[in-house]
N, C-alpha and C. Protein backbone atom coordinates (compact mmCIF):
# COMPACT_ATOMS: atom_id res chain seq x y z
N UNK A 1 85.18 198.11 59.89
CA UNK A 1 86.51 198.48 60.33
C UNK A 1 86.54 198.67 61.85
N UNK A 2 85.31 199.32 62.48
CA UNK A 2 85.24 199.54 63.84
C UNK A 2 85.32 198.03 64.85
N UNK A 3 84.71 196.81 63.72
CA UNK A 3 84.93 196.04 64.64
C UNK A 3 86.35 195.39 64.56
N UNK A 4 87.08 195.39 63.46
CA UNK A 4 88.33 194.78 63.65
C UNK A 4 88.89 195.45 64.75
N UNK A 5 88.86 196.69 64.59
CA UNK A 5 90.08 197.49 66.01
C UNK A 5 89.38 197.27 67.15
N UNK A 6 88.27 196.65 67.55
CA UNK A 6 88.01 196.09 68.70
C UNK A 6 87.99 195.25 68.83
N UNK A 7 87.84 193.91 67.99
CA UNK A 7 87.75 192.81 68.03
C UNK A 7 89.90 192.63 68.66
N UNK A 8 90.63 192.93 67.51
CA UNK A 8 91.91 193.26 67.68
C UNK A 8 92.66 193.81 69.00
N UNK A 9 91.75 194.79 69.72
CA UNK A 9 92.09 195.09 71.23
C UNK A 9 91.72 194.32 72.10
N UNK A 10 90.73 193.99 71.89
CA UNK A 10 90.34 192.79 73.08
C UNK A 10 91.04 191.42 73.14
N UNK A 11 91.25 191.18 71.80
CA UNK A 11 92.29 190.08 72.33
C UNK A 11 93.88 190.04 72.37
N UNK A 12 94.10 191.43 71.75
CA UNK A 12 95.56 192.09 72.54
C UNK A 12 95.20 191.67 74.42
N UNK A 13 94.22 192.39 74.57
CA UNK A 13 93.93 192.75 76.18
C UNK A 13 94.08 191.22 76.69
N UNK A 14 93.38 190.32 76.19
CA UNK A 14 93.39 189.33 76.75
C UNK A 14 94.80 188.13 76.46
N UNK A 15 95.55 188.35 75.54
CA UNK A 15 96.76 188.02 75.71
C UNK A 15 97.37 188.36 76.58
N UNK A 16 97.52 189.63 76.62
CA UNK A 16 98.44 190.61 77.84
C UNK A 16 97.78 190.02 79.50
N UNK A 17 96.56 189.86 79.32
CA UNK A 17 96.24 189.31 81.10
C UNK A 17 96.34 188.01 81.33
N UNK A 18 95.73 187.24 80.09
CA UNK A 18 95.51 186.15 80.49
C UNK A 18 97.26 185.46 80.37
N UNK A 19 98.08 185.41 79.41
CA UNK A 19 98.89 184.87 79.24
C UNK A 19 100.24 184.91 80.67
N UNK A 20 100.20 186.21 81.43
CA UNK A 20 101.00 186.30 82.14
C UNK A 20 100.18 185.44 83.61
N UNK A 21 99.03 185.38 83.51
CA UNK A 21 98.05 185.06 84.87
C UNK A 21 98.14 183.50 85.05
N UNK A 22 98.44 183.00 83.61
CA UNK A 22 98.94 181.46 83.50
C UNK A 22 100.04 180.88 83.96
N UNK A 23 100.91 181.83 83.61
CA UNK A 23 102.39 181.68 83.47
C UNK A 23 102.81 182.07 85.32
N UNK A 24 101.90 182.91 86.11
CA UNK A 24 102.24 183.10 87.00
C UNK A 24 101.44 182.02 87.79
N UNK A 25 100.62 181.61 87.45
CA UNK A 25 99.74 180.67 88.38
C UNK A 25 100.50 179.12 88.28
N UNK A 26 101.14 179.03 87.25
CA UNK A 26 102.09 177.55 87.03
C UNK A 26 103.50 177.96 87.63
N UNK A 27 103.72 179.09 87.66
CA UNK A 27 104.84 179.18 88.80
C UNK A 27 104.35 178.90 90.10
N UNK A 28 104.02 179.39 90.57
CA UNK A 28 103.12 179.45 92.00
C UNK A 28 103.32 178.00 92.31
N UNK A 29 102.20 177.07 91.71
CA UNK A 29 102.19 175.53 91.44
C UNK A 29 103.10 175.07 91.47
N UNK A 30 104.06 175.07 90.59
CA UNK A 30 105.74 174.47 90.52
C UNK A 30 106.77 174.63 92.12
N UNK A 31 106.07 175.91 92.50
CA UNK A 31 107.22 176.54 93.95
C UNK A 31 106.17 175.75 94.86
N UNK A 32 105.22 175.26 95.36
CA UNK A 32 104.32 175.22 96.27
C UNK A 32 104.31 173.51 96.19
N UNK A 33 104.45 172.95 94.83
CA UNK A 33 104.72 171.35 94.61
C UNK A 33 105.44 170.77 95.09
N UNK A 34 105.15 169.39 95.77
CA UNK A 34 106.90 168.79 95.92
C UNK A 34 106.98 167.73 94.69
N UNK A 35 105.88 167.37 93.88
CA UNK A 35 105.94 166.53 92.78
C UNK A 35 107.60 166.91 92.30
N UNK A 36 107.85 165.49 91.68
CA UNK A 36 109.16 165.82 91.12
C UNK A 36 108.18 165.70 89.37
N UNK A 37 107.16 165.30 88.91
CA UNK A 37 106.90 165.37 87.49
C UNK A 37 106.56 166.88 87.25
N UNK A 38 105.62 167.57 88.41
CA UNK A 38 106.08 168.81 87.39
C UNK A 38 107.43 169.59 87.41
N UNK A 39 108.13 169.13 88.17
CA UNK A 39 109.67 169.65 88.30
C UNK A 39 110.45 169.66 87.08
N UNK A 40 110.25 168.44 86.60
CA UNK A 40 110.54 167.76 85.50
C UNK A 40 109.56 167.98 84.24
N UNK A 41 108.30 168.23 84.31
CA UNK A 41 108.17 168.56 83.20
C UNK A 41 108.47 170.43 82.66
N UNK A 42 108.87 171.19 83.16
CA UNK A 42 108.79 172.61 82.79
C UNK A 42 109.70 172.57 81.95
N UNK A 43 111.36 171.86 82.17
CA UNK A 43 112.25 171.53 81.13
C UNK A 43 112.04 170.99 79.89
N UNK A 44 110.73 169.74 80.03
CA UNK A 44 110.52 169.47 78.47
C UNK A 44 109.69 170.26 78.25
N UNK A 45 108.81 171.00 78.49
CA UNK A 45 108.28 172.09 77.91
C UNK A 45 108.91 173.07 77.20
N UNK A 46 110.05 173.61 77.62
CA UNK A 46 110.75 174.51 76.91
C UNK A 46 111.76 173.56 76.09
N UNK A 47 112.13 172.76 76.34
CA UNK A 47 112.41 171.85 75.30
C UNK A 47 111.90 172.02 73.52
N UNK A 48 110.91 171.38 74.00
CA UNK A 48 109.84 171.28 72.96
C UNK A 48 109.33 172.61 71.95
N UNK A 49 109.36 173.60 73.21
CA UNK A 49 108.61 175.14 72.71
C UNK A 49 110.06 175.70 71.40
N UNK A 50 111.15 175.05 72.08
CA UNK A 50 112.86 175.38 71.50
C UNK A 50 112.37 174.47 69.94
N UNK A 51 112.42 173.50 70.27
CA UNK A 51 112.44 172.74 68.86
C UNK A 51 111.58 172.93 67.72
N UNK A 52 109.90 173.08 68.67
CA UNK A 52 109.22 173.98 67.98
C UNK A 52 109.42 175.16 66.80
N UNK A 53 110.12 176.07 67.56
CA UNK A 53 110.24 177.42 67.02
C UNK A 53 111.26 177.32 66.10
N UNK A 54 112.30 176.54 66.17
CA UNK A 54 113.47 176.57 65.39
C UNK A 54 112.86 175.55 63.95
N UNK A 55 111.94 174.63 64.10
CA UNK A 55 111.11 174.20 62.81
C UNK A 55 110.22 174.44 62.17
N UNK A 56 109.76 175.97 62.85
CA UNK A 56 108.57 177.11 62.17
C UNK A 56 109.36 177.77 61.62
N UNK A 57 110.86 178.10 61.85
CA UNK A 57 111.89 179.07 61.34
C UNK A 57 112.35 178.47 60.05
């Protein structure tokens, strides 16, 4: 049992850091780019993440 609630925190912990450290480092990238493909791709990304979720639902 001791290891689920740690096994379970640690990758709480590492959702919580890593997921925002991504999300801020591909912003960064996107503002600092003059590419127009990743300009263009962040829209089909959420695109996709939309269509996704609404066909897991």
């Amino acid at each position: 049992m001791g290891r689920e609630t740690v096994s379970g925190m640690i990758t709480s912990l590492l959702t919580w850091l890593l997921v925002p450290s991504l999300v801020i480092g591909f912003i960064y990238l996107l503002i600092h780019s003059e590419s127009i493909l990743l300009w263009s791709s962040l829209p089909l990304l959420a695109i996709i993440f939309i269509i996704k979720n609404h066909i897991d639902n």
